[in-house]
N, C-alpha and C. Protein backbone atom coordinates (compact mmCIF):
# COMPACT_ATOMS: atom_id res chain seq x y z
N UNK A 1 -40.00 -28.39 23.11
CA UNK A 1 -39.81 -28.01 21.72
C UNK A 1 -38.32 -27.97 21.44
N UNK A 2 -37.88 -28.62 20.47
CA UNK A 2 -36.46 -28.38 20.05
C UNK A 2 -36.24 -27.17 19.20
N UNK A 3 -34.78 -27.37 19.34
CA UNK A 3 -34.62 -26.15 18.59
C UNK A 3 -34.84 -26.14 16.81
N UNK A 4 -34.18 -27.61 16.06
CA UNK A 4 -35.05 -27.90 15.37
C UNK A 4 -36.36 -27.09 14.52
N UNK A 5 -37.55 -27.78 15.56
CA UNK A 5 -38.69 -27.04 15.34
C UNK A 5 -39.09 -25.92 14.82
N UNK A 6 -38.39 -24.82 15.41
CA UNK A 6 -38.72 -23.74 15.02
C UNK A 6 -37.51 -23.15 13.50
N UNK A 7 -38.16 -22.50 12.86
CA UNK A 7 -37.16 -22.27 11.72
C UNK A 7 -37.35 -20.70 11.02
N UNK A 8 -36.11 -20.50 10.28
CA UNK A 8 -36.79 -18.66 10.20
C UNK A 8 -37.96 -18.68 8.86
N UNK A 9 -38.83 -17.45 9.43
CA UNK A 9 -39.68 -17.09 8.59
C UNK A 9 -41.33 -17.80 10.13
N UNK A 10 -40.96 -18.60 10.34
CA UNK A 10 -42.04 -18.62 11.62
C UNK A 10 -42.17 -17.92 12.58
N UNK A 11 -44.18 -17.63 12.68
CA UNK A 11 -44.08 -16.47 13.94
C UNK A 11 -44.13 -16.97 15.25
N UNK A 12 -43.21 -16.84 15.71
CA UNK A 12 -42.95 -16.72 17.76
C UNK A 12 -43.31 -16.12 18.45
N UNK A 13 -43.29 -16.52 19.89
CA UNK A 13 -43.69 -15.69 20.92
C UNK A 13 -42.51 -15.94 21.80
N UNK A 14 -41.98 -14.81 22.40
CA UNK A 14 -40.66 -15.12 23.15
C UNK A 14 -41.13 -14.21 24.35
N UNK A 15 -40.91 -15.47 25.51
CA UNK A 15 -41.31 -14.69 27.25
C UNK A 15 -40.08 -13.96 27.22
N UNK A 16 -40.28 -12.82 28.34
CA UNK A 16 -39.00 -12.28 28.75
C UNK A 16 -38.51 -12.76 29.97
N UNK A 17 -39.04 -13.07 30.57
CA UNK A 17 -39.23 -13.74 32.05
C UNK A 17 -39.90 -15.12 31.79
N UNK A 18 -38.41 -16.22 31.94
CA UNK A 18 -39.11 -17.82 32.36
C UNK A 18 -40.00 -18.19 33.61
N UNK A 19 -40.24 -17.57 34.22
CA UNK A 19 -41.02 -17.85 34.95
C UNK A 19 -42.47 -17.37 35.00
N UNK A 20 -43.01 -16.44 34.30
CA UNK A 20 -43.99 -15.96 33.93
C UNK A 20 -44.25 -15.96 32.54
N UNK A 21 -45.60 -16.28 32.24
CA UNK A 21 -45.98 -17.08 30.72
C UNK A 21 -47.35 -16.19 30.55
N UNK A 22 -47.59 -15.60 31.36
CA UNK A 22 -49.28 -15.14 31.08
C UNK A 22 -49.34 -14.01 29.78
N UNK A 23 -50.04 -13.85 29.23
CA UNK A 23 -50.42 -13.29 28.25
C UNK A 23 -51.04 -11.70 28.79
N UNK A 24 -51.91 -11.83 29.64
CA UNK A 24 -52.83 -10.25 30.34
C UNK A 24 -52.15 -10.70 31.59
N UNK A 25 -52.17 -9.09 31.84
CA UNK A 25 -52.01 -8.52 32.95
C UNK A 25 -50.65 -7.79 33.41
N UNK A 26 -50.10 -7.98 34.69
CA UNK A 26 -49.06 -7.21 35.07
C UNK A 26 -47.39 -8.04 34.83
N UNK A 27 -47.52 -8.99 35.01
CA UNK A 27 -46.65 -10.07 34.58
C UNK A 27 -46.46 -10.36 33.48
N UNK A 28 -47.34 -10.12 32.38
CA UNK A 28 -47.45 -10.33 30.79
C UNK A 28 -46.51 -9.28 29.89
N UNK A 29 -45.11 -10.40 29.62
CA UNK A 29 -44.36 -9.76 29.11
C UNK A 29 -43.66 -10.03 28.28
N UNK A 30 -43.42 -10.03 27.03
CA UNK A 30 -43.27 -11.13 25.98
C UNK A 30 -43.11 -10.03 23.83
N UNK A 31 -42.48 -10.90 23.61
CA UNK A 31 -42.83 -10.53 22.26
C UNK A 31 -43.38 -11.22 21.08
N UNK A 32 -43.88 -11.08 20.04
CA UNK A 32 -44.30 -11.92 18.82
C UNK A 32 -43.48 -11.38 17.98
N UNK A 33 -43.37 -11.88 17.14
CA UNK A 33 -42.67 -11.88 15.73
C UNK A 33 -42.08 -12.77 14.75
N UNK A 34 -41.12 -12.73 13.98
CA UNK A 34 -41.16 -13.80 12.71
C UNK A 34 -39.35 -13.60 12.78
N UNK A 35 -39.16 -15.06 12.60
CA UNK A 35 -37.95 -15.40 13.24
C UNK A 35 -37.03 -15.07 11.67
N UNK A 36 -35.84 -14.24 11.74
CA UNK A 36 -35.40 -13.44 10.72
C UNK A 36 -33.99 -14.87 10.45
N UNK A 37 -33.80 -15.19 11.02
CA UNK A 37 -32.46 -15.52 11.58
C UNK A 37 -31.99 -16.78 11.88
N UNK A 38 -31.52 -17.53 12.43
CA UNK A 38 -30.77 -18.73 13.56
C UNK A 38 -29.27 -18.79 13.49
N UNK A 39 -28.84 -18.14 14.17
CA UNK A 39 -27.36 -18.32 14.39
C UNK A 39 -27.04 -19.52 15.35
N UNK A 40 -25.84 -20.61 14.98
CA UNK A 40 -25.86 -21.65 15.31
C UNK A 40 -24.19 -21.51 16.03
N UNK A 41 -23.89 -21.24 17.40
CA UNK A 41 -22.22 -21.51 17.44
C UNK A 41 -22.13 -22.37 18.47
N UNK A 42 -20.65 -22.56 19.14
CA UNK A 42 -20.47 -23.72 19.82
C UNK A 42 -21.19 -23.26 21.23
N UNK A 43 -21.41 -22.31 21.28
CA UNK A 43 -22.50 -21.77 23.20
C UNK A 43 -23.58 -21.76 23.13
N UNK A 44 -24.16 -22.33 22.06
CA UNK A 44 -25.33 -22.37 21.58
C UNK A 44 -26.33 -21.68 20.61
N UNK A 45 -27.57 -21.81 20.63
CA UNK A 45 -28.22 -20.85 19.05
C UNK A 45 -28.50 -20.21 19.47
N UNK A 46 -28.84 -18.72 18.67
CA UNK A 46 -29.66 -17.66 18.83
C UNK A 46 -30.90 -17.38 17.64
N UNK A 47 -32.36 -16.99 18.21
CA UNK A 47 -33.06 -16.46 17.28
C UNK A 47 -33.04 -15.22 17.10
N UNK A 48 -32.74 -14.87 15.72
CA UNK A 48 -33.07 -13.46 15.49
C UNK A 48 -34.76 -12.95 15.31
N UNK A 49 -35.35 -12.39 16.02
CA UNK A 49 -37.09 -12.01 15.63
C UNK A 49 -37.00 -10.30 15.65
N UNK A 50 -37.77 -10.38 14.20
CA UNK A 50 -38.45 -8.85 13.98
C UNK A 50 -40.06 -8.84 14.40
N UNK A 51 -39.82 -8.21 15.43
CA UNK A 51 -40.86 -7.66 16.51
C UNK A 51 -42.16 -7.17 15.84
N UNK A 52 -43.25 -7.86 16.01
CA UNK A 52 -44.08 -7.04 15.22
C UNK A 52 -45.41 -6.75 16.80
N UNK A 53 -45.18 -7.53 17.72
CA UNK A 53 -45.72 -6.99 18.97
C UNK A 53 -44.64 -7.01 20.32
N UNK A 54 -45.08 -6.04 20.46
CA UNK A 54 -43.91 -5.72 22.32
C UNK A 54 -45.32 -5.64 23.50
N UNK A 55 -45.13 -6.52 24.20
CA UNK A 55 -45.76 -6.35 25.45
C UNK A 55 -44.85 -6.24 26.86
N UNK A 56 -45.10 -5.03 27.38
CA UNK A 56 -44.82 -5.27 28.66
C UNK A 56 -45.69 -4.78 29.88
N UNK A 57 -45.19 -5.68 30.59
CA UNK A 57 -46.65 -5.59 32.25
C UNK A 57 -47.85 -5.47 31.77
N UNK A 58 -48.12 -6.41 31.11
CA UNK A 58 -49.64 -6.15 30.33
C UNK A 58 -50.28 -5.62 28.78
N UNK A 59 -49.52 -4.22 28.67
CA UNK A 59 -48.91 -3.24 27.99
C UNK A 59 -48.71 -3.17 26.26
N UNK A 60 -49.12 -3.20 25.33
CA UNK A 60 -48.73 -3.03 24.13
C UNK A 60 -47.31 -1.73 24.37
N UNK A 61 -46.13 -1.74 23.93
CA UNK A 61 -45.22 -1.08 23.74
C UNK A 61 -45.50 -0.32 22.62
N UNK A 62 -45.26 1.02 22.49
CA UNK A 62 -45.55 1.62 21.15
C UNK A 62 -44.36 3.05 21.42
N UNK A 63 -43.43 3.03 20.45
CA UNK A 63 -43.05 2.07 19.66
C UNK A 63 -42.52 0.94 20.31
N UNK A 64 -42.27 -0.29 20.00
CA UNK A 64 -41.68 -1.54 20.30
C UNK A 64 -40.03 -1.65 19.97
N UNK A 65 -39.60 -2.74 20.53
CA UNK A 65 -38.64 -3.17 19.56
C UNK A 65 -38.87 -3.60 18.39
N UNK A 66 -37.37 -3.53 17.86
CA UNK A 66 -38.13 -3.57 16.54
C UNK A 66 -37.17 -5.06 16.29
N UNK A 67 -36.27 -5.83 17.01
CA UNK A 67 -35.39 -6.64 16.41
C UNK A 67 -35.21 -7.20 18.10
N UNK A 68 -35.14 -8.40 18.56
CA UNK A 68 -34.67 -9.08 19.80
C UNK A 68 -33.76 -10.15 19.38
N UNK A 69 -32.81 -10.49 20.31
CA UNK A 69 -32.24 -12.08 20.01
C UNK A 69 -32.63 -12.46 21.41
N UNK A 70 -32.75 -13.38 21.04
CA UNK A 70 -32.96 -14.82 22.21
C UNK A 70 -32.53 -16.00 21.92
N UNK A 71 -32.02 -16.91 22.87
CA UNK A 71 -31.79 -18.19 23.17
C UNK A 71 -32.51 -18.96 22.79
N UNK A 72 -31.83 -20.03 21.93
CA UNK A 72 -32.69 -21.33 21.26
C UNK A 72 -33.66 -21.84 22.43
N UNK A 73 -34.57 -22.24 22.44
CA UNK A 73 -34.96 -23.33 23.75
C UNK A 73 -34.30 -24.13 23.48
N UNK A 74 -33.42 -25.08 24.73
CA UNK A 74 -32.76 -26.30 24.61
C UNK A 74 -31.29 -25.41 25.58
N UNK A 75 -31.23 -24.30 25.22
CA UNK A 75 -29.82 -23.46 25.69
C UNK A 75 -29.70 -23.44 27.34
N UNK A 76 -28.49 -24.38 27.29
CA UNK A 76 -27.70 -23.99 29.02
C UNK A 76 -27.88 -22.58 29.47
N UNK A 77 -28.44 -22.15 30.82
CA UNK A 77 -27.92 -21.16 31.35
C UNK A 77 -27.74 -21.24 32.24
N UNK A 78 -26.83 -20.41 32.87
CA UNK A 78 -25.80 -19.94 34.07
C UNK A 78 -26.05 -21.01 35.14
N UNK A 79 -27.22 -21.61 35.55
CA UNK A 79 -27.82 -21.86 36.32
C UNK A 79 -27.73 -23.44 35.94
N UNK A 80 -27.66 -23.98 34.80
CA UNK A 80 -27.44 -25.30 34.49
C UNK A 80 -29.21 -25.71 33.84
N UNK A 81 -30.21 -24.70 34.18
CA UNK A 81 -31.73 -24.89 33.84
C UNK A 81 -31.44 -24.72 32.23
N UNK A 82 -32.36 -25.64 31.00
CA UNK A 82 -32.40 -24.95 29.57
C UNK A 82 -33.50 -24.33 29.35
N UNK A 83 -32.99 -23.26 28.46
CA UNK A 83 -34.32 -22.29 28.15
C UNK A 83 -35.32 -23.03 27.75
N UNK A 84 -36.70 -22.18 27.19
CA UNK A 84 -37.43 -22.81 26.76
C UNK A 84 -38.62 -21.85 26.90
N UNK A 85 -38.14 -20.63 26.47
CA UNK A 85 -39.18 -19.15 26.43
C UNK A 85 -39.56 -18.81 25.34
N UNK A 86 -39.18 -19.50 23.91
CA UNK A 86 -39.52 -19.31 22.52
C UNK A 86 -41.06 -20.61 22.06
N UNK A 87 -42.08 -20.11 21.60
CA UNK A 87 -43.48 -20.95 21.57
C UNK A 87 -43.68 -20.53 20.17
N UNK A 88 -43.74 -21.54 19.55
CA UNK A 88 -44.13 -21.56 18.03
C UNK A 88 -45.49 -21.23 17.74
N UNK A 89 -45.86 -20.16 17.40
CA UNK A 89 -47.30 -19.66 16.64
C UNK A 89 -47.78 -19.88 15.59
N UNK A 90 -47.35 -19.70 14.58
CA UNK A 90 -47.13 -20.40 13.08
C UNK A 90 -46.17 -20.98 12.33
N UNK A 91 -46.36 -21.57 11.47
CA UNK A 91 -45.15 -22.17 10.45
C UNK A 91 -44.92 -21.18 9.45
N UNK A 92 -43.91 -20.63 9.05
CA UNK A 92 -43.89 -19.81 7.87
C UNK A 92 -43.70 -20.16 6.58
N UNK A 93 -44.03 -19.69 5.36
CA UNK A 93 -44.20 -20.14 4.26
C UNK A 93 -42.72 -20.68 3.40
């Protein structure tokens, strides 16, 4: 998915952990929400999302965050790997 793709006002799902994607259970750790934002600079983009679910280790968070940034997918890290932890849920209006 490019970065592109996703645009604000669409709802996301952002892993917290690239290496774990599961939805249930102990590993399931992630947020949904509706992308407020896209900041664009030369180190790359950021999404702004207002949190409307927090999961962790399985877990509904209550209260949650209420606001995360994350890394465009497509974004260099440290490691030279590009992200790619942001999954498009809906298109927004």
């Amino acid at each position: 998915m490019t970065t592109e793709s996703i645009q604000i006002g669409d709802t996301v799902r952002s892993f917290d952990f690239a290496r774990f994607r599961d939805l249930r259970g102990e590993q399931a750790c992630y947020v949904e929400g509706v992308v407020s934002l896209i900041v664009k600079e030369p180190e790359g983009t950021t999404y702004y999302i207002q949190v409307q679910r927090d999961v962790c280790a399985g877990e509904v968070v209550t209260p949650g965050r209420e606001t995360v940034t994350v890394p465009a997918n497509g974004t260099k890290k440290w490691n030279g790997e590009l992200t790619d932890g942001v999954v498009l849920l809906s298109v927004g209006l």
